[in-house]
PDB file of N, CA and C in Angstrom:
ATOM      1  N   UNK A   1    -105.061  96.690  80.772  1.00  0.00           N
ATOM      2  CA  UNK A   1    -104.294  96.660  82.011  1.00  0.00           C
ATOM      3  C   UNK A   1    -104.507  97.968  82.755  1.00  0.00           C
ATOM      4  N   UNK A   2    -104.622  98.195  84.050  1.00  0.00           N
ATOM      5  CA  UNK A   2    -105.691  99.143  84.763  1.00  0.00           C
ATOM      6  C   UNK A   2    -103.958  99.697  85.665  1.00  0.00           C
ATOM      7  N   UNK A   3    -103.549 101.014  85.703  1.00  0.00           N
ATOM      8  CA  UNK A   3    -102.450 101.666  86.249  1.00  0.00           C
ATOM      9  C   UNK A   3    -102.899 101.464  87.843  1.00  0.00           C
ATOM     10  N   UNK A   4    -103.929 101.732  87.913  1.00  0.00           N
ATOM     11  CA  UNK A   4    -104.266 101.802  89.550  1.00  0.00           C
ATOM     12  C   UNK A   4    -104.449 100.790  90.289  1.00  0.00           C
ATOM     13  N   UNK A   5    -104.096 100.791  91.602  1.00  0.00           N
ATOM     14  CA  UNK A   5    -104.002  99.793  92.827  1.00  0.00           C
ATOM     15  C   UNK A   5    -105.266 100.008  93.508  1.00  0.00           C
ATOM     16  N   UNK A   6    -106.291  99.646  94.104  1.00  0.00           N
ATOM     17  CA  UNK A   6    -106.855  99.957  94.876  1.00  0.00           C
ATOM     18  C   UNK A   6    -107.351  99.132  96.018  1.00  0.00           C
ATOM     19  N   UNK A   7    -106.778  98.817  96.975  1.00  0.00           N
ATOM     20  CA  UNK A   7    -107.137  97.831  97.954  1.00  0.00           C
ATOM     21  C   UNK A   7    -107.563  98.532 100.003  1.00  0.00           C
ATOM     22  N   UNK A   8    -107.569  97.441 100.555  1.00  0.00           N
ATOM     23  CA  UNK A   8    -108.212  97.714 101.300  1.00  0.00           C
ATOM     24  C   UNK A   8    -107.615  96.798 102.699  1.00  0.00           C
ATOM     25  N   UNK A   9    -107.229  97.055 104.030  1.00  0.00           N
ATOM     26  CA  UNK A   9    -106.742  96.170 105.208  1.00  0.00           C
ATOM     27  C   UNK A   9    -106.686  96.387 106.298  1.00  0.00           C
ATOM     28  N   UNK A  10    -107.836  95.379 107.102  1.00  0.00           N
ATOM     29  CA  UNK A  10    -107.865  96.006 108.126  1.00  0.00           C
ATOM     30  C   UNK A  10    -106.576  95.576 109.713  1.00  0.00           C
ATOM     31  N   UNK A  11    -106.917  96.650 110.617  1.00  0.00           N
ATOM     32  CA  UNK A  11    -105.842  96.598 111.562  1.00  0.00           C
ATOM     33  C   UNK A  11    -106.440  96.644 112.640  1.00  0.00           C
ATOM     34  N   UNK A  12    -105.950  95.873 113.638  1.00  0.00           N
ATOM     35  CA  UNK A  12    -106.509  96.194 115.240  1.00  0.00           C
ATOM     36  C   UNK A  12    -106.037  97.229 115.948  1.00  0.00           C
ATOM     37  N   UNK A  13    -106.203  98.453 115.841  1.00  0.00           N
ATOM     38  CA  UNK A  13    -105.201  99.852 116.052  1.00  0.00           C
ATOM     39  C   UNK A  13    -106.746 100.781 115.633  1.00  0.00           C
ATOM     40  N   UNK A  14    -106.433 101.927 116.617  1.00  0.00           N
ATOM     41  CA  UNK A  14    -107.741 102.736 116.381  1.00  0.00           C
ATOM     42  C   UNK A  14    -106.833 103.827 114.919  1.00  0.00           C
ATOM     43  N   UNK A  15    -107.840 104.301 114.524  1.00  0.00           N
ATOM     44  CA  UNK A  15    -107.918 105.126 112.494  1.00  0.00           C
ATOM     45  C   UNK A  15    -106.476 106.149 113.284  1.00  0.00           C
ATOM     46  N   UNK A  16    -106.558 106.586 114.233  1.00  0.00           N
ATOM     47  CA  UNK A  16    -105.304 107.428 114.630  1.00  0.00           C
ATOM     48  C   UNK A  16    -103.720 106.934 114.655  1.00  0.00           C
ATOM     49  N   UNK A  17    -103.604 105.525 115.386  1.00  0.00           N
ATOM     50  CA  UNK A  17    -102.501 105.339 115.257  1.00  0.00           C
ATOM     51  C   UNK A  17    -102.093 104.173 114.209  1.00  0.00           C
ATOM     52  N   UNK A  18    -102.671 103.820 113.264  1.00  0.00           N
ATOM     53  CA  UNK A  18    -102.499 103.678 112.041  1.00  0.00           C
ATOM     54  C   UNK A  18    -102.524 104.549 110.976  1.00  0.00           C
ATOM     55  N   UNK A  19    -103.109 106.211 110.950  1.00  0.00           N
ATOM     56  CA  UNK A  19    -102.880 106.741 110.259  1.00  0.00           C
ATOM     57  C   UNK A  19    -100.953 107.354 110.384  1.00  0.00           C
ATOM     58  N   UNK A  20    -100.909 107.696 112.166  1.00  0.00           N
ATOM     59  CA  UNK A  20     -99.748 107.950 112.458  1.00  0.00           C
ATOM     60  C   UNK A  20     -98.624 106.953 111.502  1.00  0.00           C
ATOM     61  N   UNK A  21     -99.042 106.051 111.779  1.00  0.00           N
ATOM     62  CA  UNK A  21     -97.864 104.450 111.312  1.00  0.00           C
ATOM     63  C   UNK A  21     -97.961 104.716 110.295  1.00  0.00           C
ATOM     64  N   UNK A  22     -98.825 105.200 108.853  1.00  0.00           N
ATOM     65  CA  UNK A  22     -98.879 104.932 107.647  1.00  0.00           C
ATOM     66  C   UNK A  22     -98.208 106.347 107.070  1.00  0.00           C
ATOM     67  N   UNK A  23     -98.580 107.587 108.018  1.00  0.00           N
ATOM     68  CA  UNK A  23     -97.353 108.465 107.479  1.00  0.00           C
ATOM     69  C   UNK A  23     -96.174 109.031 107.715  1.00  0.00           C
ATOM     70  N   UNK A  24     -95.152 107.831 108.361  1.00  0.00           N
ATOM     71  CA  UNK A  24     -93.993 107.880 109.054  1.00  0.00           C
ATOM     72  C   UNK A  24     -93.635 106.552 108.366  1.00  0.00           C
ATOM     73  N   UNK A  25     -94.277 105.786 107.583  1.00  0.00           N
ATOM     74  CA  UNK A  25     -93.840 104.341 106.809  1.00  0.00           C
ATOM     75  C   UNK A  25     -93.217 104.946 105.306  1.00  0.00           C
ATOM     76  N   UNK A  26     -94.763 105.693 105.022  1.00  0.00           N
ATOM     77  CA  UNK A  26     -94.763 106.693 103.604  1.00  0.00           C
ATOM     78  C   UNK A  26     -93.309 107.655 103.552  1.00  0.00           C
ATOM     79  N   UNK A  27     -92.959 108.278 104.725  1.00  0.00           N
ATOM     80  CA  UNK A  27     -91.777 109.310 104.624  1.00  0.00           C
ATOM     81  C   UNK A  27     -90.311 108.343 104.907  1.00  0.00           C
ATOM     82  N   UNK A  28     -90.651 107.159 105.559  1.00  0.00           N
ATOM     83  CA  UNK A  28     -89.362 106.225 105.138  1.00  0.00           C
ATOM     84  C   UNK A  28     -89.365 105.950 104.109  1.00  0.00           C
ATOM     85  N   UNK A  29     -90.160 105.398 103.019  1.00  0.00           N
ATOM     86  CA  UNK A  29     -90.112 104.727 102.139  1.00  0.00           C
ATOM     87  C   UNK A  29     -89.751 105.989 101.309  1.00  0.00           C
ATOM     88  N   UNK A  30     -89.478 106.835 101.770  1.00  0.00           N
ATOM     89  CA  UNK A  30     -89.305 107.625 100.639  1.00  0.00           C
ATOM     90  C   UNK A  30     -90.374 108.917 100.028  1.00  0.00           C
ATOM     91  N   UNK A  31     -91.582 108.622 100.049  1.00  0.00           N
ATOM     92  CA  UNK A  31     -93.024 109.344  99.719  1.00  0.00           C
ATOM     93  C   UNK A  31     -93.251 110.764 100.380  1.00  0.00           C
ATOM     94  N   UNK A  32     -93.073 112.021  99.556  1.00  0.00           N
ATOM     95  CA  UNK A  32     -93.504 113.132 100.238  1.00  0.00           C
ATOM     96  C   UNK A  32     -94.550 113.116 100.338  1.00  0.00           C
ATOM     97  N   UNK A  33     -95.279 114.072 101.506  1.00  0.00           N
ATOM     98  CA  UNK A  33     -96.395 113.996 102.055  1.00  0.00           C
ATOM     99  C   UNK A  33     -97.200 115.456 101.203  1.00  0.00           C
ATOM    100  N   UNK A  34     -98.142 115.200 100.838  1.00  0.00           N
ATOM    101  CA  UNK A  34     -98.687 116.408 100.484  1.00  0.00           C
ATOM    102  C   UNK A  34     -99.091 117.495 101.150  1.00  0.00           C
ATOM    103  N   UNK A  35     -99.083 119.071 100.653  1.00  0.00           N
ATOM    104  CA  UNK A  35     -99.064 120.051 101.517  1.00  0.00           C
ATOM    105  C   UNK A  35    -100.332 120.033 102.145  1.00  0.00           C
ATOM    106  N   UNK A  36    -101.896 119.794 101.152  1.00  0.00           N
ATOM    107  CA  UNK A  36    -102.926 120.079 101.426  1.00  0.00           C
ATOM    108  C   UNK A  36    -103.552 118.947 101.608  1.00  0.00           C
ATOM    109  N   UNK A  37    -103.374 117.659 102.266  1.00  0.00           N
ATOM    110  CA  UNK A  37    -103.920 116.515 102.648  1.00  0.00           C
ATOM    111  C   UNK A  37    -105.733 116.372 103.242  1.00  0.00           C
ATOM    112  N   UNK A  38    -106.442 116.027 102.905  1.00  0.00           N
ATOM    113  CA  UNK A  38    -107.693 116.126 103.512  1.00  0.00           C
ATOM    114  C   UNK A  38    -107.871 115.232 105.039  1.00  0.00           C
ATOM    115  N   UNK A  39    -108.421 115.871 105.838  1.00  0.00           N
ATOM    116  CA  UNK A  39    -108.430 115.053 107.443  1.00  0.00           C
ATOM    117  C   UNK A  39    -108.967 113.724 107.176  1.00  0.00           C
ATOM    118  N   UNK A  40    -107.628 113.052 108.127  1.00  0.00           N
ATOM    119  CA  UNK A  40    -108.113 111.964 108.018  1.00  0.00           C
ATOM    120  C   UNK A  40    -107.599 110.937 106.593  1.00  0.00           C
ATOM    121  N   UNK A  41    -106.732 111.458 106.342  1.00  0.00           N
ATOM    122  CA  UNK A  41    -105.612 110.980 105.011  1.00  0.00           C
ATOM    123  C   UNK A  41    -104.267 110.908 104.932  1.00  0.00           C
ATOM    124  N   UNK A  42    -103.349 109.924 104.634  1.00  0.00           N
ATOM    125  CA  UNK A  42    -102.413 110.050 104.261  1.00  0.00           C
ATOM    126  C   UNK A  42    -102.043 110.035 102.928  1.00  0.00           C
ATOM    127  N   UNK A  43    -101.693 111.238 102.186  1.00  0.00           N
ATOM    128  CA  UNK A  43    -101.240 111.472 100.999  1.00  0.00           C
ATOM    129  C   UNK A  43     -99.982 111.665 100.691  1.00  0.00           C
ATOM    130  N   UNK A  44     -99.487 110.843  99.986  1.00  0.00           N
ATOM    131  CA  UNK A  44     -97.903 111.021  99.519  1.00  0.00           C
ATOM    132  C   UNK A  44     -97.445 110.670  98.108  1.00  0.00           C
ATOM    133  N   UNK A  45     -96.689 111.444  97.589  1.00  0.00           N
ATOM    134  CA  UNK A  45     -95.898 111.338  96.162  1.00  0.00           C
ATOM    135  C   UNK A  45     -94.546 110.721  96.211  1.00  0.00           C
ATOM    136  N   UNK A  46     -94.107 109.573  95.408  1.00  0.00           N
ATOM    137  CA  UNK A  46     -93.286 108.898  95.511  1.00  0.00           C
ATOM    138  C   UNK A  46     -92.366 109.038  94.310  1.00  0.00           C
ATOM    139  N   UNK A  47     -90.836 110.041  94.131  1.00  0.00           N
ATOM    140  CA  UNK A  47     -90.985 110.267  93.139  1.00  0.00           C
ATOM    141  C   UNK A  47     -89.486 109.313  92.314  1.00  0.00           C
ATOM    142  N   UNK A  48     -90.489 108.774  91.398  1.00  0.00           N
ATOM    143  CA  UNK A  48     -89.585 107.515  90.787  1.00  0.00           C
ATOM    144  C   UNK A  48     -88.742 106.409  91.728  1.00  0.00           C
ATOM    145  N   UNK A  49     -89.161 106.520  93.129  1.00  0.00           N
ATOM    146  CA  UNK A  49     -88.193 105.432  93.763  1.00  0.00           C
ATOM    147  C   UNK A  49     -89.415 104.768  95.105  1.00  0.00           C
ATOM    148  N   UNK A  50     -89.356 103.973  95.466  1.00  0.00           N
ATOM    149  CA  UNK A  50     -90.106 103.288  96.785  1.00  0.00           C
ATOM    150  C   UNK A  50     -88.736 102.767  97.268  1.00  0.00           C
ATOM    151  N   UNK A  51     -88.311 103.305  98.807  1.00  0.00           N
ATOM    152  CA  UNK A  51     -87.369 102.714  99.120  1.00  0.00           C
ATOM    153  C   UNK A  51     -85.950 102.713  98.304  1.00  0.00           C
ATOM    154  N   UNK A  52     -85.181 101.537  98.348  1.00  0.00           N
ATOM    155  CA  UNK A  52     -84.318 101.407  97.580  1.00  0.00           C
ATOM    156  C   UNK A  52     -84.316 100.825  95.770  1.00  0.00           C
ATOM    157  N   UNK A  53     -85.554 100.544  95.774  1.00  0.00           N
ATOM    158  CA  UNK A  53     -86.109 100.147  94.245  1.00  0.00           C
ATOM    159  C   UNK A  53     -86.564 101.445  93.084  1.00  0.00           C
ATOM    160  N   UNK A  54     -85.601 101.739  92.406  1.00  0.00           N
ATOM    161  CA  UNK A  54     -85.940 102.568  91.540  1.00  0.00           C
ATOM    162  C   UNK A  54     -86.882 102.237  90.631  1.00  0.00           C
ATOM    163  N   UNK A  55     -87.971 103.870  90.396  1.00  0.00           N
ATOM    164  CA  UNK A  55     -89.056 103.125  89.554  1.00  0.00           C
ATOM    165  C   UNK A  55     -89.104 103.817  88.333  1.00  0.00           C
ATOM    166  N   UNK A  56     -89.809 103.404  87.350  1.00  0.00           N
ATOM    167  CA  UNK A  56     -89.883 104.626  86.008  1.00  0.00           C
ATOM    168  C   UNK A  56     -90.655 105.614  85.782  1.00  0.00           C
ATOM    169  N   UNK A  57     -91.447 105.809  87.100  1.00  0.00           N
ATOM    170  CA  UNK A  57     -92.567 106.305  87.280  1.00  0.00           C
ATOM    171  C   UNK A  57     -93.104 107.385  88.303  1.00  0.00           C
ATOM    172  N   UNK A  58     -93.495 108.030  88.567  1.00  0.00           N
ATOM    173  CA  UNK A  58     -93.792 109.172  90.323  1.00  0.00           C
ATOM    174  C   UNK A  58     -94.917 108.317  90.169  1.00  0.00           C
ATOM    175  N   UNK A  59     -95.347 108.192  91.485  1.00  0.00           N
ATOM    176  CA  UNK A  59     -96.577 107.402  91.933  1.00  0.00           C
ATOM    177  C   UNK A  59     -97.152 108.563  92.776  1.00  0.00           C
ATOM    178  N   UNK A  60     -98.308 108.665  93.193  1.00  0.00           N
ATOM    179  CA  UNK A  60     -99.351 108.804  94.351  1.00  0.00           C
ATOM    180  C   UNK A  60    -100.062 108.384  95.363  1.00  0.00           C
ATOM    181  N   UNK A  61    -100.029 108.224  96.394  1.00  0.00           N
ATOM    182  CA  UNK A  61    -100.881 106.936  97.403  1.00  0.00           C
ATOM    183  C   UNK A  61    -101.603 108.007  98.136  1.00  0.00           C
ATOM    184  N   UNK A  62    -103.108 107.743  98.069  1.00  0.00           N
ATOM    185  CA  UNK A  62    -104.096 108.068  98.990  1.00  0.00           C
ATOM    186  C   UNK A  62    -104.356 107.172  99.817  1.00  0.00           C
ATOM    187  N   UNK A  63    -103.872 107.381 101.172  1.00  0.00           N
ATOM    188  CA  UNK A  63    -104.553 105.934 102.338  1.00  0.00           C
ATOM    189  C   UNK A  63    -105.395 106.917 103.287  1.00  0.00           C
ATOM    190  N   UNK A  64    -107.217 106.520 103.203  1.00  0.00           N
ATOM    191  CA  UNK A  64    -108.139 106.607 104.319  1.00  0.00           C
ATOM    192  C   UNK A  64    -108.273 105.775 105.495  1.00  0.00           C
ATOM    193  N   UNK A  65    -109.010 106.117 106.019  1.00  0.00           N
ATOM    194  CA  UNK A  65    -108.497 105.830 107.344  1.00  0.00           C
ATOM    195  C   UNK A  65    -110.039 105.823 107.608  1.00  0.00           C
ATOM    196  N   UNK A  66    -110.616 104.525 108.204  1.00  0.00           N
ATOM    197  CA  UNK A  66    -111.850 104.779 109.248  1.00  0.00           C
ATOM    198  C   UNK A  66    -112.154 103.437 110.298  1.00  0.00           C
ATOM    199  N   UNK A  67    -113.158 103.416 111.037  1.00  0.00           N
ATOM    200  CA  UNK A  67    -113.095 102.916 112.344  1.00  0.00           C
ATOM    201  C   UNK A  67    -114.230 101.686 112.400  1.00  0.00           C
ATOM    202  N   UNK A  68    -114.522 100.648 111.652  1.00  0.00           N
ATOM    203  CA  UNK A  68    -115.870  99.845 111.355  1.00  0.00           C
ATOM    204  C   UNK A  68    -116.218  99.544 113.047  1.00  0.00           C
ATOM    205  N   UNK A  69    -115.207  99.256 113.640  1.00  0.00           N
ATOM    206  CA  UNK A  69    -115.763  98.947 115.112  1.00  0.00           C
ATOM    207  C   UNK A  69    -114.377  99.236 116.235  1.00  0.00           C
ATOM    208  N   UNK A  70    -114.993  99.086 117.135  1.00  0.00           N
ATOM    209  CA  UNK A  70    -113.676  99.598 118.553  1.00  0.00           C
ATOM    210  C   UNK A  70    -112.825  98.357 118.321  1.00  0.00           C
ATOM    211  N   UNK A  71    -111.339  99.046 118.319  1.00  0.00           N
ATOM    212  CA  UNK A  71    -110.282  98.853 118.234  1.00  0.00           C
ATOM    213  C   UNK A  71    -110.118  98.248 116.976  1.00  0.00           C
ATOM    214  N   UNK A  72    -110.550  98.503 116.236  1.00  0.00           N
ATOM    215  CA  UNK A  72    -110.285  98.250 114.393  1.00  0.00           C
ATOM    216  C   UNK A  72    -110.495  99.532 113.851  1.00  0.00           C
ATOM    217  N   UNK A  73    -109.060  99.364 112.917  1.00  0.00           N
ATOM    218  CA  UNK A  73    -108.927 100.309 111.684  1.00  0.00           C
ATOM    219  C   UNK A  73    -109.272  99.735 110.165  1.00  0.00           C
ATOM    220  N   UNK A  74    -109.536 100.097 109.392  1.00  0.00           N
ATOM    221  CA  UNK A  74    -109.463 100.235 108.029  1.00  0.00           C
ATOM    222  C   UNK A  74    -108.863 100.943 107.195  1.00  0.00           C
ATOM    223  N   UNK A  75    -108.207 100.562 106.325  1.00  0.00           N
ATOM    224  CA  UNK A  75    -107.691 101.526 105.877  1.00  0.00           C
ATOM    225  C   UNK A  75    -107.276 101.399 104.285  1.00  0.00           C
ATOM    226  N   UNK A  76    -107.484 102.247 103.300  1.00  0.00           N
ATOM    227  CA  UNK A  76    -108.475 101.898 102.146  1.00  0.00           C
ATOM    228  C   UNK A  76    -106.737 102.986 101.197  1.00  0.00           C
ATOM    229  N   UNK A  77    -106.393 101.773 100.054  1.00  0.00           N
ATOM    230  CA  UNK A  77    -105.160 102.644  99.304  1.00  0.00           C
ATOM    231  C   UNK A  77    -105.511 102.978  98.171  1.00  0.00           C
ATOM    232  N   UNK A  78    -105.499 104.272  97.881  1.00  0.00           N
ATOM    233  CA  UNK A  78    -105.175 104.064  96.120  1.00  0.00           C
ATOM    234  C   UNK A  78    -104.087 104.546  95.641  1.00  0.00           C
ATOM    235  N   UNK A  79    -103.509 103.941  94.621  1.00  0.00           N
ATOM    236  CA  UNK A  79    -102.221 104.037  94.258  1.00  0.00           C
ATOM    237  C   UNK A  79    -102.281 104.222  92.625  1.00  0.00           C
ATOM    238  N   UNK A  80    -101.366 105.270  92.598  1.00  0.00           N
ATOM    239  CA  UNK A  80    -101.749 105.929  90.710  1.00  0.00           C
ATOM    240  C   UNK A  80    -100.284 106.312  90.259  1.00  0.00           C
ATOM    241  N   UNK A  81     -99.960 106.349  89.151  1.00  0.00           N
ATOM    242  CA  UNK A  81     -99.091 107.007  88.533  1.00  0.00           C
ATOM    243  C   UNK A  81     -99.518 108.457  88.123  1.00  0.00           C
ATOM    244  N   UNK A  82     -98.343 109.130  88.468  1.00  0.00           N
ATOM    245  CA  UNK A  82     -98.848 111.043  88.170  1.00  0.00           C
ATOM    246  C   UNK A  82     -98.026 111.262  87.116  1.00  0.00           C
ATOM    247  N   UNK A  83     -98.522 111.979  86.396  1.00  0.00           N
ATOM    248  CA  UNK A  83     -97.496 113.069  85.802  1.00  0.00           C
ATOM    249  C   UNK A  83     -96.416 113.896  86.530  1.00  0.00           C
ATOM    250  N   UNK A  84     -95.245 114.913  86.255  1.00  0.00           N
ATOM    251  CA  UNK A  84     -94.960 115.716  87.264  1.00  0.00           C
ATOM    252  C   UNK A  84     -95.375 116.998  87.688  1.00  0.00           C
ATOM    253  N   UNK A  85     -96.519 117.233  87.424  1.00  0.00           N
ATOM    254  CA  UNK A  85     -97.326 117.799  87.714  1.00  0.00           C
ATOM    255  C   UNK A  85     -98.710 117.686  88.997  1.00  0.00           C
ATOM    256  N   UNK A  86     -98.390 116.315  89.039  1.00  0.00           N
ATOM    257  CA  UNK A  86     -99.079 115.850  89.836  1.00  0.00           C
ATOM    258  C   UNK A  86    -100.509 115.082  88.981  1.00  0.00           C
ATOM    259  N   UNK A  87    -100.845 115.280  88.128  1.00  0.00           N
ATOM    260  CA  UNK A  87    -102.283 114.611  87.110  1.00  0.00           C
ATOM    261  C   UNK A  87    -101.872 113.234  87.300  1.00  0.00           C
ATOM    262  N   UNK A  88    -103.045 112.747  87.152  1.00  0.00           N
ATOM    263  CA  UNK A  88    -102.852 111.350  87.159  1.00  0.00           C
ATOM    264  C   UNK A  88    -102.896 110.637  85.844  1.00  0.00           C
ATOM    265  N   UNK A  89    -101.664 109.627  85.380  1.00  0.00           N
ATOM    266  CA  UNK A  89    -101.384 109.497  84.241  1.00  0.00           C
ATOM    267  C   UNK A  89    -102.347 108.539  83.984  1.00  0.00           C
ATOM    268  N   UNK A  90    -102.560 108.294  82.194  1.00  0.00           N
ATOM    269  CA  UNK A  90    -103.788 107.572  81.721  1.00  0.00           C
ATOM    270  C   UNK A  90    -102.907 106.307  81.012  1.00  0.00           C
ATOM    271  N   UNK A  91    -101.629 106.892  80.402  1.00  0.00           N
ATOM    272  CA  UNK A  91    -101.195 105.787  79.423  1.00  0.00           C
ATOM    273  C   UNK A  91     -99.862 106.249  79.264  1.00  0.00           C
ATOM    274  N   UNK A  92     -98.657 105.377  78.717  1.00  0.00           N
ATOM    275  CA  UNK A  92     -97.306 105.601  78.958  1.00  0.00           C
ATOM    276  C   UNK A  92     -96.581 105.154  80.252  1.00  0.00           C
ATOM    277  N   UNK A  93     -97.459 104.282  81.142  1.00  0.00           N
ATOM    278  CA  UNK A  93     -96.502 104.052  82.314  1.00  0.00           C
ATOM    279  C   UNK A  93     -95.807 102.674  81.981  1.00  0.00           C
ATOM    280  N   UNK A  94     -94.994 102.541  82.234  1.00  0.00           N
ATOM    281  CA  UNK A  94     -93.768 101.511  82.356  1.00  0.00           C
ATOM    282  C   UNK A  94     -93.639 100.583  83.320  1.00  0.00           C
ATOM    283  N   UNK A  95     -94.333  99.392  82.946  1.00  0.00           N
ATOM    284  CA  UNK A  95     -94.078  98.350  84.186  1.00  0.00           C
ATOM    285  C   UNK A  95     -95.132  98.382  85.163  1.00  0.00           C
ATOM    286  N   UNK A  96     -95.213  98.083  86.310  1.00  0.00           N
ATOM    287  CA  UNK A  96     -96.215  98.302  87.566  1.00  0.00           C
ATOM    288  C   UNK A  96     -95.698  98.746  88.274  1.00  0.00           C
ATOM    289  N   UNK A  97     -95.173 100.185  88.661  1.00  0.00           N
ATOM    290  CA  UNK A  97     -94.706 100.730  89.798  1.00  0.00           C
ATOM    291  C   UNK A  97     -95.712 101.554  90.913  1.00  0.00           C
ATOM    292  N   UNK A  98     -97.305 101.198  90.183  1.00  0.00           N
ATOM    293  CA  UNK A  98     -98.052 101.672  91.028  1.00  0.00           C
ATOM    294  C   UNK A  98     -98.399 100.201  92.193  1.00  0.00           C
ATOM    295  N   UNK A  99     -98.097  98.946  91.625  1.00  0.00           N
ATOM    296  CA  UNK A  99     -97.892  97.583  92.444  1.00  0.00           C
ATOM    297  C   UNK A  99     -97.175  97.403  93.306  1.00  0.00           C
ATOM    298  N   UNK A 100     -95.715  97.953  92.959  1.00  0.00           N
ATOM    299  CA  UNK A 100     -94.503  97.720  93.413  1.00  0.00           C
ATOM    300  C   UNK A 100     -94.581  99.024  95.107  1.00  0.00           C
ATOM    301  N   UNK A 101     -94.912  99.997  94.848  1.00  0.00           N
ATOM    302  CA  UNK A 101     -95.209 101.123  95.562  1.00  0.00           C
ATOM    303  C   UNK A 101     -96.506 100.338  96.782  1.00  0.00           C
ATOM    304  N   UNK A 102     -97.138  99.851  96.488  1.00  0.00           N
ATOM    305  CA  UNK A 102     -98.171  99.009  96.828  1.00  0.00           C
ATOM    306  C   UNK A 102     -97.932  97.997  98.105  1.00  0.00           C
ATOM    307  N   UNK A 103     -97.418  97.028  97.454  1.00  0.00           N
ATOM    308  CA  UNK A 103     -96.705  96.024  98.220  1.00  0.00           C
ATOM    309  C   UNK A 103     -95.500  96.919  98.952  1.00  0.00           C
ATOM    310  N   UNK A 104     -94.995  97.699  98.725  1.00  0.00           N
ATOM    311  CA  UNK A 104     -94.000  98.226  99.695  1.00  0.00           C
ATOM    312  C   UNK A 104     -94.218  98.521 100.971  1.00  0.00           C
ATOM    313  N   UNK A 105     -95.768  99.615 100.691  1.00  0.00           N
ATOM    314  CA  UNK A 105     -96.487 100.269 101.785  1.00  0.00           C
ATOM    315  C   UNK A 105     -96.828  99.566 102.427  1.00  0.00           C
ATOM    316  N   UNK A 106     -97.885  98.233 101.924  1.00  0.00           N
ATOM    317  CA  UNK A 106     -98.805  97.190 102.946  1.00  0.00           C
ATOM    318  C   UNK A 106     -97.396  96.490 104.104  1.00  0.00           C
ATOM    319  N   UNK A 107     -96.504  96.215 103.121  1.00  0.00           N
ATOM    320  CA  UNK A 107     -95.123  95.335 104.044  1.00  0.00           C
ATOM    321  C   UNK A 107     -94.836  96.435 104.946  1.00  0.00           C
ATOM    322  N   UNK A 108     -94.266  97.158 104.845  1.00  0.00           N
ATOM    323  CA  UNK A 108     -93.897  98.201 105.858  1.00  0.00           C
ATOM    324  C   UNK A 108     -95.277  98.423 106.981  1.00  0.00           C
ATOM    325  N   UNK A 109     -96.178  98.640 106.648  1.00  0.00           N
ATOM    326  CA  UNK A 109     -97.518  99.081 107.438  1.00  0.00           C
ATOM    327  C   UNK A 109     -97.584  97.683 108.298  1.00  0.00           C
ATOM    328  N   UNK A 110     -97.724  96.736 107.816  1.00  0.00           N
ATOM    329  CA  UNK A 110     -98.078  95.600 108.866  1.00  0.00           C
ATOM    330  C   UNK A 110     -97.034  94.807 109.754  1.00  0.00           C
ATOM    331  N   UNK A 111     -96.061  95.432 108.884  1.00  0.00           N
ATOM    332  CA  UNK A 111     -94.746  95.364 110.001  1.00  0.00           C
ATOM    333  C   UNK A 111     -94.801  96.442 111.428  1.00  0.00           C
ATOM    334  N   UNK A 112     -95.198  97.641 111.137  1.00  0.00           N
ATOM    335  CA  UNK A 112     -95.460  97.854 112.217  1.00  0.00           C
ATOM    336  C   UNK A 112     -96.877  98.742 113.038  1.00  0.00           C
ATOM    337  N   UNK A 113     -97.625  97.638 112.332  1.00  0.00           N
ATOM    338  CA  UNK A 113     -99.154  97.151 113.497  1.00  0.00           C
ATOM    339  C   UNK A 113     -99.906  96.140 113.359  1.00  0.00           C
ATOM    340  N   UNK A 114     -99.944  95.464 113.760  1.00  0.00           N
ATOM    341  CA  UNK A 114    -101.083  94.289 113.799  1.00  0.00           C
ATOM    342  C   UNK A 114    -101.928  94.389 113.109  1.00  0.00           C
ATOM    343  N   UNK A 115    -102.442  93.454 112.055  1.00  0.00           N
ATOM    344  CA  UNK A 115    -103.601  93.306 111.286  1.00  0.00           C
ATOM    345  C   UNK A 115    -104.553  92.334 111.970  1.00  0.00           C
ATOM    346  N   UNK A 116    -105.780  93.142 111.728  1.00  0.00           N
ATOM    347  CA  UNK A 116    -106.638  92.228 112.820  1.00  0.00           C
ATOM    348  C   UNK A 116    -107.400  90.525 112.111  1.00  0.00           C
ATOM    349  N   UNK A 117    -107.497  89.813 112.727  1.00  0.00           N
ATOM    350  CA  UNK A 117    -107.625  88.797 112.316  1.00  0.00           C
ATOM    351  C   UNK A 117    -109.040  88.529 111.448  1.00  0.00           C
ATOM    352  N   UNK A 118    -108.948  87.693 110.525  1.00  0.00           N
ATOM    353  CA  UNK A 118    -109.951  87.857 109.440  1.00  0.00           C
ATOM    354  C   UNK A 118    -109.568  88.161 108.004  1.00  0.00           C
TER     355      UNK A 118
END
């Protein structure tokens, strides 16, 4: 059984204002944003909770961001369980809260922007 999420969805919204939407979804839901984020990323630590669903777990979400054609976004998640340290855990996680963290983000994200058709 594999801890990590890794998926992929695209949006009719240029890589900017879906990155905007994805880290103002991330800081509702709860997810601090990391200090040293690479351009062009939304990085956030989720720690033991998404929202109102408590989890057993701190999660991590890396969402990229790029542009396959005008007026489409992409935008690419990975989702991990950390240590509190931030490492990414190998074994000992409890349940799927790197899923649950998952489905939170995509619901929130396409609630507010259009996914482009396809």
């Amino acid at each position: 059984m594999g801890y990590e999420v890794k998926e992929a969805r695209t949006y009719a919204a240029t890589a900017g204002e879906v990155r905007a939407a994805a880290a103002e979804v991330a800081a509702k839901l709860g997810g601090k944003a990391a200090k040293k984020a690479a351009e062009g990323e939304v990085d956030a630590t989720f720690n033991k909770a998404v929202g109102n669903k408590v989890l057993l777990n701190r999660i991590r979400v890396v969402l990229r961001f790029s542009e396959p054609g005008p007026g489409q976004c992409s935008a690419a998640a990975e989702v991990f369980p950390v240590d509190p340290v931030g490492q990414k855990l190998l074994f000992g996680v409890m349940g799927e809260p790197a899923r649950a963290v998952a489905n939170a983000l995509w619901a929130a994200l396409d609630a507010r922007v259009a996914r482009a058709p396809g």
